[in-house]
N, C-alpha and C. Protein backbone atom coordinates (compact mmCIF):
# COMPACT_ATOMS: atom_id res chain seq x y z
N UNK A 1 124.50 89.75 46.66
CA UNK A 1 123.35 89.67 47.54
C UNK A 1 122.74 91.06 47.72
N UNK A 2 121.32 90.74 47.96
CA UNK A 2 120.84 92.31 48.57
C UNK A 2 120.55 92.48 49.43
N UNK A 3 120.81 93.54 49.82
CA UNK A 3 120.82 94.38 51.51
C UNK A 3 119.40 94.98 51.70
N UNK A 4 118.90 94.52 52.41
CA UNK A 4 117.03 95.33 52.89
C UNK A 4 116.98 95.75 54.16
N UNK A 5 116.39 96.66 54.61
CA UNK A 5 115.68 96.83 56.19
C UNK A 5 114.78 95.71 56.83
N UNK A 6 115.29 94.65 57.53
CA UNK A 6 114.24 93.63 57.93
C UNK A 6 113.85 94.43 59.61
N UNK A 7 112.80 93.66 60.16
CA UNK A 7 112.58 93.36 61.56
C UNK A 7 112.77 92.47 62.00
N UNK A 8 113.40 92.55 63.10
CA UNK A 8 113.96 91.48 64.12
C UNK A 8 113.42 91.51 65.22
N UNK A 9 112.67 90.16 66.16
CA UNK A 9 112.35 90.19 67.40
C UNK A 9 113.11 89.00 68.59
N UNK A 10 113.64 89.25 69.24
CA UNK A 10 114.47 88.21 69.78
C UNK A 10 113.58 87.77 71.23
N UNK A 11 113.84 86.98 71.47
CA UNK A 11 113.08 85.74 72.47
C UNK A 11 112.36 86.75 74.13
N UNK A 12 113.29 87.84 73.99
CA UNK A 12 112.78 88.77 74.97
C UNK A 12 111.61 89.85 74.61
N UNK A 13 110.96 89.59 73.12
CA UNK A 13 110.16 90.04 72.57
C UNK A 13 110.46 91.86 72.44
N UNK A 14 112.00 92.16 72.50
CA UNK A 14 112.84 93.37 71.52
C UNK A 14 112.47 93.34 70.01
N UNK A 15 112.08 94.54 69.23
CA UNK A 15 111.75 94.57 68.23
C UNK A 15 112.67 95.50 67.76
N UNK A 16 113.48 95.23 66.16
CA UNK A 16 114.71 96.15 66.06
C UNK A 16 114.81 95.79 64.51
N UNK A 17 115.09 96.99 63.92
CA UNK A 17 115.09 96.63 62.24
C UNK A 17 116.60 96.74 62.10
N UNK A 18 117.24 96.14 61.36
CA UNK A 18 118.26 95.95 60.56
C UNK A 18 118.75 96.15 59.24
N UNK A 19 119.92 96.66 58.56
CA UNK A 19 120.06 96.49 57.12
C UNK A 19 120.48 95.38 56.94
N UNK A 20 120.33 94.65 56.21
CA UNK A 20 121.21 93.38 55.93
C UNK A 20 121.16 92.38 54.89
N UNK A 21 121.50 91.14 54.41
CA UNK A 21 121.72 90.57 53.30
C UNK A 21 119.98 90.31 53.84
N UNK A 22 119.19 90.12 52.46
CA UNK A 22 118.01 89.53 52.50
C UNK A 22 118.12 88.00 52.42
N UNK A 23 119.23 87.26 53.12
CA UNK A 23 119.45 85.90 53.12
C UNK A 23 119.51 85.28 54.72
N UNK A 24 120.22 86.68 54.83
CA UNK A 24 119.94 86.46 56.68
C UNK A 24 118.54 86.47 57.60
N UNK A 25 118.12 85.52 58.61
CA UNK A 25 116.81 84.81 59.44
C UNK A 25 117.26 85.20 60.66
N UNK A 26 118.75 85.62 60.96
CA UNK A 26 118.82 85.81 62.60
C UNK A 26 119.90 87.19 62.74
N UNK A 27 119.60 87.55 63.76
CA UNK A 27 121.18 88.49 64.11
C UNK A 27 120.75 88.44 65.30
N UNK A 28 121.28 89.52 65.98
CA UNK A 28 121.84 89.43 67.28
C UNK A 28 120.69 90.65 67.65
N UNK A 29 120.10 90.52 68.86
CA UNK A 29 119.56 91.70 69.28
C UNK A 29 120.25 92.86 69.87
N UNK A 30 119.98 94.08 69.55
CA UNK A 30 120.57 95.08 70.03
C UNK A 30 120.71 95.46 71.29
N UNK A 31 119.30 95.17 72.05
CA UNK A 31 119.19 95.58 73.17
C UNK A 31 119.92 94.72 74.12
N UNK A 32 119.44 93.06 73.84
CA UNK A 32 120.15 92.31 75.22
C UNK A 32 120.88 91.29 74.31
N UNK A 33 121.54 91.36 73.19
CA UNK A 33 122.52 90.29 72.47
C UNK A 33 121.86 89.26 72.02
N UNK A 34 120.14 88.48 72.21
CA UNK A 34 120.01 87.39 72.09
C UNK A 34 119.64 87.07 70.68
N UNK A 35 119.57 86.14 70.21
CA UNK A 35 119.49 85.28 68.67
C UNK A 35 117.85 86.37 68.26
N UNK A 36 117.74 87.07 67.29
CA UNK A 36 117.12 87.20 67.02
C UNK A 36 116.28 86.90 66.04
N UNK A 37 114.84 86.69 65.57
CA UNK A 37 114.51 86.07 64.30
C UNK A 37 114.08 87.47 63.22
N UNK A 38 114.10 87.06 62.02
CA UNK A 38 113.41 87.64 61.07
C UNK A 38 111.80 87.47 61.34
N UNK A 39 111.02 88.60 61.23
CA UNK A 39 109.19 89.02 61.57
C UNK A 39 108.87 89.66 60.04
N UNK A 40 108.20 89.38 60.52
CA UNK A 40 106.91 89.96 58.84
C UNK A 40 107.07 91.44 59.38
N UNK A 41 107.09 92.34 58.74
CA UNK A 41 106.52 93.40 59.46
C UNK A 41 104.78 94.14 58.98
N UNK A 42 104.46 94.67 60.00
CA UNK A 42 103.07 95.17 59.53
C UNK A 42 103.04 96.24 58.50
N UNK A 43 102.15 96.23 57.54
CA UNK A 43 102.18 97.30 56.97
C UNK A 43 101.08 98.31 57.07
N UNK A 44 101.86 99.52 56.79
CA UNK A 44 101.37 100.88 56.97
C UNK A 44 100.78 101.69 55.97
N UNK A 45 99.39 101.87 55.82
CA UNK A 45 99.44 103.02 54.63
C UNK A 45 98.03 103.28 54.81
N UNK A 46 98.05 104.73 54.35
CA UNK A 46 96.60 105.43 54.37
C UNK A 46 96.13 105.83 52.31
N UNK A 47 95.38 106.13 52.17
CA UNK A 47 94.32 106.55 51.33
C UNK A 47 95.03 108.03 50.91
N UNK A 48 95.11 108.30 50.03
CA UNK A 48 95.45 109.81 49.63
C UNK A 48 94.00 110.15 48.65
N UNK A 49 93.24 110.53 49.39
CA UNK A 49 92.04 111.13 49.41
C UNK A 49 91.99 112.13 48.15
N UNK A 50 93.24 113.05 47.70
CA UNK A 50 93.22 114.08 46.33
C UNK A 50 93.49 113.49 45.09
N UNK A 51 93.80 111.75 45.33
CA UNK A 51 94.54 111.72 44.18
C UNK A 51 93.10 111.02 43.10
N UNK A 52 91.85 111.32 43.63
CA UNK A 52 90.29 111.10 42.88
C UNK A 52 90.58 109.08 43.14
N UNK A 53 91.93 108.26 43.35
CA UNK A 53 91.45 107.08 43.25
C UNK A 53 90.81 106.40 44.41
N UNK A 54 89.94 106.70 44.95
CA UNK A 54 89.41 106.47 46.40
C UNK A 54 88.25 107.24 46.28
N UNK A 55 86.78 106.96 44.94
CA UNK A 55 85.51 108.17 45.17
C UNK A 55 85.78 108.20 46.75
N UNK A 56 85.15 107.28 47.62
CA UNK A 56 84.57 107.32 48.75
C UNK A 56 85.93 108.11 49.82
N UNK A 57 86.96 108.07 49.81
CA UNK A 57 87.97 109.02 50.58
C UNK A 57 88.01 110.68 49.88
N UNK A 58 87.82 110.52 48.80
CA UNK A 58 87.82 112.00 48.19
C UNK A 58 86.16 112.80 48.44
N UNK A 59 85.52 112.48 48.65
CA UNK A 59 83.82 112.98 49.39
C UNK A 59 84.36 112.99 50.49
N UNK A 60 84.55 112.02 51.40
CA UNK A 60 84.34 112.52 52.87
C UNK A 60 85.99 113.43 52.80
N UNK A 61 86.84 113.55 52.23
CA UNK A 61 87.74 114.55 52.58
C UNK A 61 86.97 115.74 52.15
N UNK A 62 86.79 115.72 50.77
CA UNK A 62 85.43 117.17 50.33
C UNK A 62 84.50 117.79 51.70
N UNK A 63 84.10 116.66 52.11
CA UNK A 63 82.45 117.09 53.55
C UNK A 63 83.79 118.24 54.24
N UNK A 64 84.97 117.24 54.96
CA UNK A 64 86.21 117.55 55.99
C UNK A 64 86.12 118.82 55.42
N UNK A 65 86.69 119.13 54.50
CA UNK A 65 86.88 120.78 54.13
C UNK A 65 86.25 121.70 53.86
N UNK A 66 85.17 121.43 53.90
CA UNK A 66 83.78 122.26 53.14
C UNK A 66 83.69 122.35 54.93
N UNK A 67 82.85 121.84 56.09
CA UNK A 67 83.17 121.97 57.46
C UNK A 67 84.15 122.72 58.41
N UNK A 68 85.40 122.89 57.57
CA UNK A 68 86.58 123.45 58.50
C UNK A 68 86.13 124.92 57.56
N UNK A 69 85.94 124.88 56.41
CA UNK A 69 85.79 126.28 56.06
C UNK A 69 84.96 127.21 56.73
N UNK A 70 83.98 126.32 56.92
CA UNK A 70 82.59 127.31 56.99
C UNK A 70 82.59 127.53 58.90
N UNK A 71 83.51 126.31 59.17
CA UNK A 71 83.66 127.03 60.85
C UNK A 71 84.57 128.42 60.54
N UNK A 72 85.65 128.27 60.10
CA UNK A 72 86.71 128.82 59.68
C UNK A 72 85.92 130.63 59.56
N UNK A 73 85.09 130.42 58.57
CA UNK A 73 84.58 132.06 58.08
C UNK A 73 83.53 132.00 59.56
N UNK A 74 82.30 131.63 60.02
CA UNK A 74 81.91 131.60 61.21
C UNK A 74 82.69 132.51 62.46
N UNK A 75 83.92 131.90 62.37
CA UNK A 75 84.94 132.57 63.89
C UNK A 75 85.47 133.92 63.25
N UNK A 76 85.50 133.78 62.11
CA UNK A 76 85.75 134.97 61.38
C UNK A 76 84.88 136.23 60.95
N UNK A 77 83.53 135.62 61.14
CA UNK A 77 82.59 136.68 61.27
C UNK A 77 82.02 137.16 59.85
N UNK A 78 82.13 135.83 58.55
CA UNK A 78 81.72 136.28 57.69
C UNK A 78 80.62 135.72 57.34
């Protein structure tokens, strides 16, 4: 069997990830012991703006830095 990081939310609406067989739907909650279920979890992810696959994230990161520069020399007095 294989072992994954799931999320678990139990009836007291505790949210708690686990390692465990990817066969298992319940364990025990950590916080108050109760039956917990297996949850989808949300997923997370941003845009990596340098890597050119995103035109539209790689321009507005371009504007972002071209802006911090030119404040940048500005406070700097050039």
């Amino acid at each position: 069997m294989t072992r994954r990081i799931f999320e678990f939310q139990c009836p007291d609406g505790h949210i708690s990830e686990c390692f465990i067989d990817d066969s298992e739907v319940t364990t025990e909650c950590r916080v108050c012991d109760k039956q917990a279920k297996r949850i989808v979890s949300a997923v997370s992810c941003s845009l990596d703006a340098l890597s050119g696959h995103f035109p539209g994230e790689t321009m507005k990161w371009a504007k972002n830095r071209q802006d911090v520069i030119r404040k940048e020399r500005k406070a700097n007095g050039e």
